[in-house]
Each structure stands twice: as structure tokens, then as C-alpha cells.
Protein backbone atom coordinates (compact mmCIF):
# COMPACT_ATOMS: atom_id res chain seq x y z
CA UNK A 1 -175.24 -114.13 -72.55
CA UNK A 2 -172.74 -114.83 -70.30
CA UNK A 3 -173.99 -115.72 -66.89
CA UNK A 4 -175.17 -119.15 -67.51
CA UNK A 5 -171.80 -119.90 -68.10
CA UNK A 6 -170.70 -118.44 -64.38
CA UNK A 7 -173.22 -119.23 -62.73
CA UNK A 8 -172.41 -122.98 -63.77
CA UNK A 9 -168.60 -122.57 -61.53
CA UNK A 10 -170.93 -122.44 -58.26
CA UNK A 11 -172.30 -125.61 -58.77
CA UNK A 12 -168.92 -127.04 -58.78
CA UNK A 13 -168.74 -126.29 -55.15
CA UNK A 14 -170.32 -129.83 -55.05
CA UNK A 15 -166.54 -130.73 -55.24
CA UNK A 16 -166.22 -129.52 -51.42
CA UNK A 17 -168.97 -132.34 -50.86
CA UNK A 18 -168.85 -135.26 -53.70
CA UNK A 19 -165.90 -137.11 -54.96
CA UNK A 20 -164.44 -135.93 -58.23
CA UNK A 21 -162.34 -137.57 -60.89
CA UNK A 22 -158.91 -135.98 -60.46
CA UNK A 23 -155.76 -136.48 -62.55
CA UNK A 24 -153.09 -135.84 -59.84
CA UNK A 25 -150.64 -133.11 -60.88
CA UNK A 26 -146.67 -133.38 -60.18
CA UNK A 27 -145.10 -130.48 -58.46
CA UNK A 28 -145.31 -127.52 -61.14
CA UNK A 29 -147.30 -129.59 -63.73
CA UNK A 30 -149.56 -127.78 -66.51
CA UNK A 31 -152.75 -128.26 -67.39
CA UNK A 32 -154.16 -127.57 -70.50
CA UNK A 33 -157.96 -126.50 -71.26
CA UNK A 34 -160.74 -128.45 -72.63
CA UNK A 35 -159.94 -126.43 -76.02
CA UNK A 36 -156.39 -126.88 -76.06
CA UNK A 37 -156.32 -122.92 -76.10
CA UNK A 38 -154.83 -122.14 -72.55
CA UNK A 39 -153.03 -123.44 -69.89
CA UNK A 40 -152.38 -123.17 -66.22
CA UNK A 41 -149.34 -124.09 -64.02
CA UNK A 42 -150.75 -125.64 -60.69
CA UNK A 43 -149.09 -124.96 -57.65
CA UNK A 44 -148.02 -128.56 -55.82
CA UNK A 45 -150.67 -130.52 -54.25
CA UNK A 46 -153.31 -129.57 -56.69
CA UNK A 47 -154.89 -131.59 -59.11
CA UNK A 48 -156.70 -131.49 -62.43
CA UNK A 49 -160.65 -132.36 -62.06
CA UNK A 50 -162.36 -133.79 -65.38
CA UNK A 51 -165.53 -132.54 -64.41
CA UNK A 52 -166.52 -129.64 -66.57
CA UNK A 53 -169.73 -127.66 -66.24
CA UNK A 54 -171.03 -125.58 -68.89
CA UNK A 55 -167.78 -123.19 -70.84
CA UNK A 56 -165.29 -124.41 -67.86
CA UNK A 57 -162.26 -124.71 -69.71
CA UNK A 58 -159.45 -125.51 -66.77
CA UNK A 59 -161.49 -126.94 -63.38
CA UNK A 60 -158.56 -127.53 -60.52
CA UNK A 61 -158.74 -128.32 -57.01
CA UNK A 62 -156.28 -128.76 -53.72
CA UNK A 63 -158.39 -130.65 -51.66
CA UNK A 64 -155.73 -130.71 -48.63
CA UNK A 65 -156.42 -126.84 -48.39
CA UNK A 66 -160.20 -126.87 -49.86
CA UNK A 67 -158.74 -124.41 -52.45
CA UNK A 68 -160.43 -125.05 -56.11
CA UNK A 69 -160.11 -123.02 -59.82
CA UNK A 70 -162.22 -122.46 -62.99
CA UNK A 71 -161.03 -120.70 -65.66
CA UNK A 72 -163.27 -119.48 -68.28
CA UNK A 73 -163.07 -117.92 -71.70
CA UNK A 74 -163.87 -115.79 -74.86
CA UNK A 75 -162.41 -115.32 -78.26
CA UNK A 76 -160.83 -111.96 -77.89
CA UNK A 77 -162.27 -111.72 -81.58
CA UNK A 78 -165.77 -112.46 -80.06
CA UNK A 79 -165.30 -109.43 -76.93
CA UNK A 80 -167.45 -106.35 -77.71
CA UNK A 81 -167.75 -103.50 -75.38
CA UNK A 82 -164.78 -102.25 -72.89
CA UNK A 83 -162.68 -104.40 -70.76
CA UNK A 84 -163.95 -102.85 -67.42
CA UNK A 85 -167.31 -103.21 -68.23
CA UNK A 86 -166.97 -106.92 -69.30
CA UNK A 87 -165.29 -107.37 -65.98
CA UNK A 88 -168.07 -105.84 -63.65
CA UNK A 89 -170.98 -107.45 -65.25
CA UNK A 90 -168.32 -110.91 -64.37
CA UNK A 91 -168.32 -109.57 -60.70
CA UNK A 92 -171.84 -108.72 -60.68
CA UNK A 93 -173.01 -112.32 -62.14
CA UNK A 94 -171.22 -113.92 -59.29
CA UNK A 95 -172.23 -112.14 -56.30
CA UNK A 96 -176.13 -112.64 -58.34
CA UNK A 97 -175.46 -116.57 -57.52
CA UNK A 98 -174.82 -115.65 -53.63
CA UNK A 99 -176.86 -114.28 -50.53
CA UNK A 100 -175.59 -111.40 -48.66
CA UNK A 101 -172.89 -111.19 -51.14
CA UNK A 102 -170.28 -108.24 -50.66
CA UNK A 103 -167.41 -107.47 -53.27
CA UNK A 104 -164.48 -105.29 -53.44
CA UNK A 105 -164.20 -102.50 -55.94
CA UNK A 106 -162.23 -103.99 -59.11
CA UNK A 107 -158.44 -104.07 -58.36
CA UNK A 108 -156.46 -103.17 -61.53
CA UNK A 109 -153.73 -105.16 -62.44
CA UNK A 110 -151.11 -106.54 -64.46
CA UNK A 111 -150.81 -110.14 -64.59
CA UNK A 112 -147.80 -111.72 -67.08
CA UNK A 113 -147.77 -108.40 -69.12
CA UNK A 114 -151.70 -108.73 -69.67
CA UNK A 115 -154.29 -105.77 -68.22
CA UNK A 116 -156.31 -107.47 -65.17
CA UNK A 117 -159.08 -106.86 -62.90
CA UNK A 118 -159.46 -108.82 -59.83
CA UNK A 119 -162.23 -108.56 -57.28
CA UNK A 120 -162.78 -109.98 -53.72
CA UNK A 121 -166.37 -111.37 -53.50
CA UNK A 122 -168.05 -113.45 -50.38
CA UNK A 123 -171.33 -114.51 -49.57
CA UNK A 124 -173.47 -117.40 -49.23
CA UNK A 125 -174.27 -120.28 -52.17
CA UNK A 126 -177.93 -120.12 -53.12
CA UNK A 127 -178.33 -123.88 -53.51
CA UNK A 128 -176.94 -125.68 -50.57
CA UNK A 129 -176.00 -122.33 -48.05
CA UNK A 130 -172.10 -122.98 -48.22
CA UNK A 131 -170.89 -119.67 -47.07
CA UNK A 132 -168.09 -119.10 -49.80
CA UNK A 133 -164.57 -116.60 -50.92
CA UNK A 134 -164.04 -115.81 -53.93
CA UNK A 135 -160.95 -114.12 -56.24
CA UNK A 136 -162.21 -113.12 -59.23
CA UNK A 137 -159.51 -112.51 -62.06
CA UNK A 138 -160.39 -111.14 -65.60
CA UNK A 139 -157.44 -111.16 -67.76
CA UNK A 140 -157.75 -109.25 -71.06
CA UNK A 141 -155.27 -111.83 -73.26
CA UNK A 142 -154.17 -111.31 -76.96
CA UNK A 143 -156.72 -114.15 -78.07
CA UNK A 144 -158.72 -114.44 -75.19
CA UNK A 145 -160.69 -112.81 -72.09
CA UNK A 146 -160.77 -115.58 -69.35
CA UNK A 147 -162.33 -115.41 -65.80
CA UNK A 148 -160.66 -117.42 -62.83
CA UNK A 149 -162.05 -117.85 -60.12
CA UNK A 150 -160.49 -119.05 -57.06
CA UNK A 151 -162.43 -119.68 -54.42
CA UNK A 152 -162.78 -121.92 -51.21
CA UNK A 153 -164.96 -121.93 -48.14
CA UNK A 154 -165.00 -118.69 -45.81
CA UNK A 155 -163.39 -119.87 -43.04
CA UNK A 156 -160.14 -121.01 -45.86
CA UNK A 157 -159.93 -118.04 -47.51
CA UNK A 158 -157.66 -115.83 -45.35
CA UNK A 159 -155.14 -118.86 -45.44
CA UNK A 160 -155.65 -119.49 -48.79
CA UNK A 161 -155.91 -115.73 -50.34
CA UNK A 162 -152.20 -115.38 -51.44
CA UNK A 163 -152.09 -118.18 -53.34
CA UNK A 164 -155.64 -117.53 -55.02
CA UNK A 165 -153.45 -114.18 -55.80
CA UNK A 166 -150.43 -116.28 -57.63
CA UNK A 167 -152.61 -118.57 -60.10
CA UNK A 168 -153.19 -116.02 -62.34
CA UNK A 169 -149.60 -115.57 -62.77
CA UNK A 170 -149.57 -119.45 -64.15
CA UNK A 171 -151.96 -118.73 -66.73
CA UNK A 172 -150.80 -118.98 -70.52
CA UNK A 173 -152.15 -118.91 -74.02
CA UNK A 174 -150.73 -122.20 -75.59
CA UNK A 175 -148.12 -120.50 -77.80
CA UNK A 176 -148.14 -117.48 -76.79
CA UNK A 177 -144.73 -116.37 -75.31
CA UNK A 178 -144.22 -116.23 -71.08
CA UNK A 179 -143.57 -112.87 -69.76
């Protein structure tokens, strides 16, 4: 049910080839989601991109540092099943759109007061061979389960891994109160 919407993210990789519109973000600016639902604070020098694939509620990129987000979610209402199963079949539907993909075990986590799972996933883009890293975040939220996804190319990824671990952290249900 879910992995057309993931596997959509992947093709947004076209960003690291094709111009995008972008809505250039101030230093600690928010964007909101396509639903009005959530919200994410972006670091400085990234920007909001209007393209939108699929059930991508929040697509942001830092182009200077080939760094780029997509933030996905469910009605908490809608979420059957446990959390850490929803979670690995997430992990497992993105390393299905690589070759020679290779994942960490799920890291558990808190992230703003909400139970997380993050995993570390690399491998190869079917369509077009761009050899990519992921962060995968699932955040179980009052109203909503989300998936971000950081990711940027391989060779990025150690340089960019610590900030991929901090967006998360700026991720808010409009309304809801910050931790």
C-alpha cells in the first residue's frame, strides 16, 4: 500500500540532475507541508522545492552540499499494526528501489519527545545508477507517522550525515506544542 508512495522520493534524485523550482528559505525559516499538517525548520542554505511526487508532503534541498529531504505521512488514525513493523517494511521498500543496497539495523530513538526509528541505507538508484545515502527517520507523532528521508550522493554523505541526523529534530505537527 505504501511503497508506491516511497518509491516515488527516488525519483526526486532527478533534483541532483534537473533544475527545480525552489522557494529560497531565510536562515531558520519553516516550511509547511502540502497539507498544512506538518512542518519542518530548514537548516540555512536550504530551500523549499515545489516539486512533489506522489504523498511527498515537505520536498527540501541544499544544493551547495547536494543534501535533499522528503517527508512523508499517515493519519496516526489510519496506522494499523506496530510501530517497528511499519518502520522496517519503510526500510525494506527503500533499499527494494536500490542495487546492492545495505542498511543498518533500526536505531531507536527519541526525536522532540516522539518514539523514532532511524536507519542507514546505501546502494545504487535503479533508474539512472546514482550510487546514493540515505537516513531514514520514522517518527511515530500524536496525529501522524511520517518518513524523512535524507539523503545525498555517496561520496556527500559522510560530510553531510550529522546534519541528515538534526532535521528530524525540526520536524513539527502544526499546533502541536515543541518539546
Amino acid at each position: 500500500m505504501f511503497s508506491s508512495r516511497l518509491l516515488s522520493f527516488p525519483m526526486v534524485c532527478l533534483l541532483l540532475i534537473f533544475p527545480a523550482a525552489v522557494k529560497a528559505a531565510d536562515n531558520g525559516a519553516t516550511v509547511k507541508s502540502v497539507d498544512g499538517e506538518l512542518q519542518l525548520l530548514l537548516p540555512e542554505g536550504w530551500e523549499s522545492n515545489d516539486i512533489h511526487s506522489g504523498e511527498t508532503q515537505i520536498l527540501a534541498s541544499n544544493r551547495a552540499k547536494h543534501e535533499f529531504v522528503s517527508v512523508i505521512s499517515i493519519a496516526a488514525a489510519d496506522f494499523a499494526g506496530t510501530f517497528a513493523e511499519y518502520a522496517a517494511s519503510r526500510q525494506r521498500a527503500v533499499k527494494a528501489s536500490l542495487v546492492d543496497a545495505k542498511a543498518s539495523d533500526g536505531k531507536t530513538v527519541q526525536i522532540n519527545g516522539h518514539p523514532a526509528i532511524q536507519y542507514e541505507i546505501h546502494g545504487t538508484l535503479l533508474k539512472g545508477g546514482i550510487k546514493i545515502g540515505y537516513l531514514l527517520s520514522i517518527l511515530q507523532m500524536p496525529k501522524h507517522i511520517v518518513q524523512m528521508a535524507a539523503w545525498t550522493t555517496e561520496s556527500h554523505f559522510a560530510l553531510n550525515a550529522a546534519e541528515f541526523a538534526r532535521l528530524p529534530q525540526g520536524l513539527t505537527e502544526v499546533g502541536a506544542p515543541v518539546h
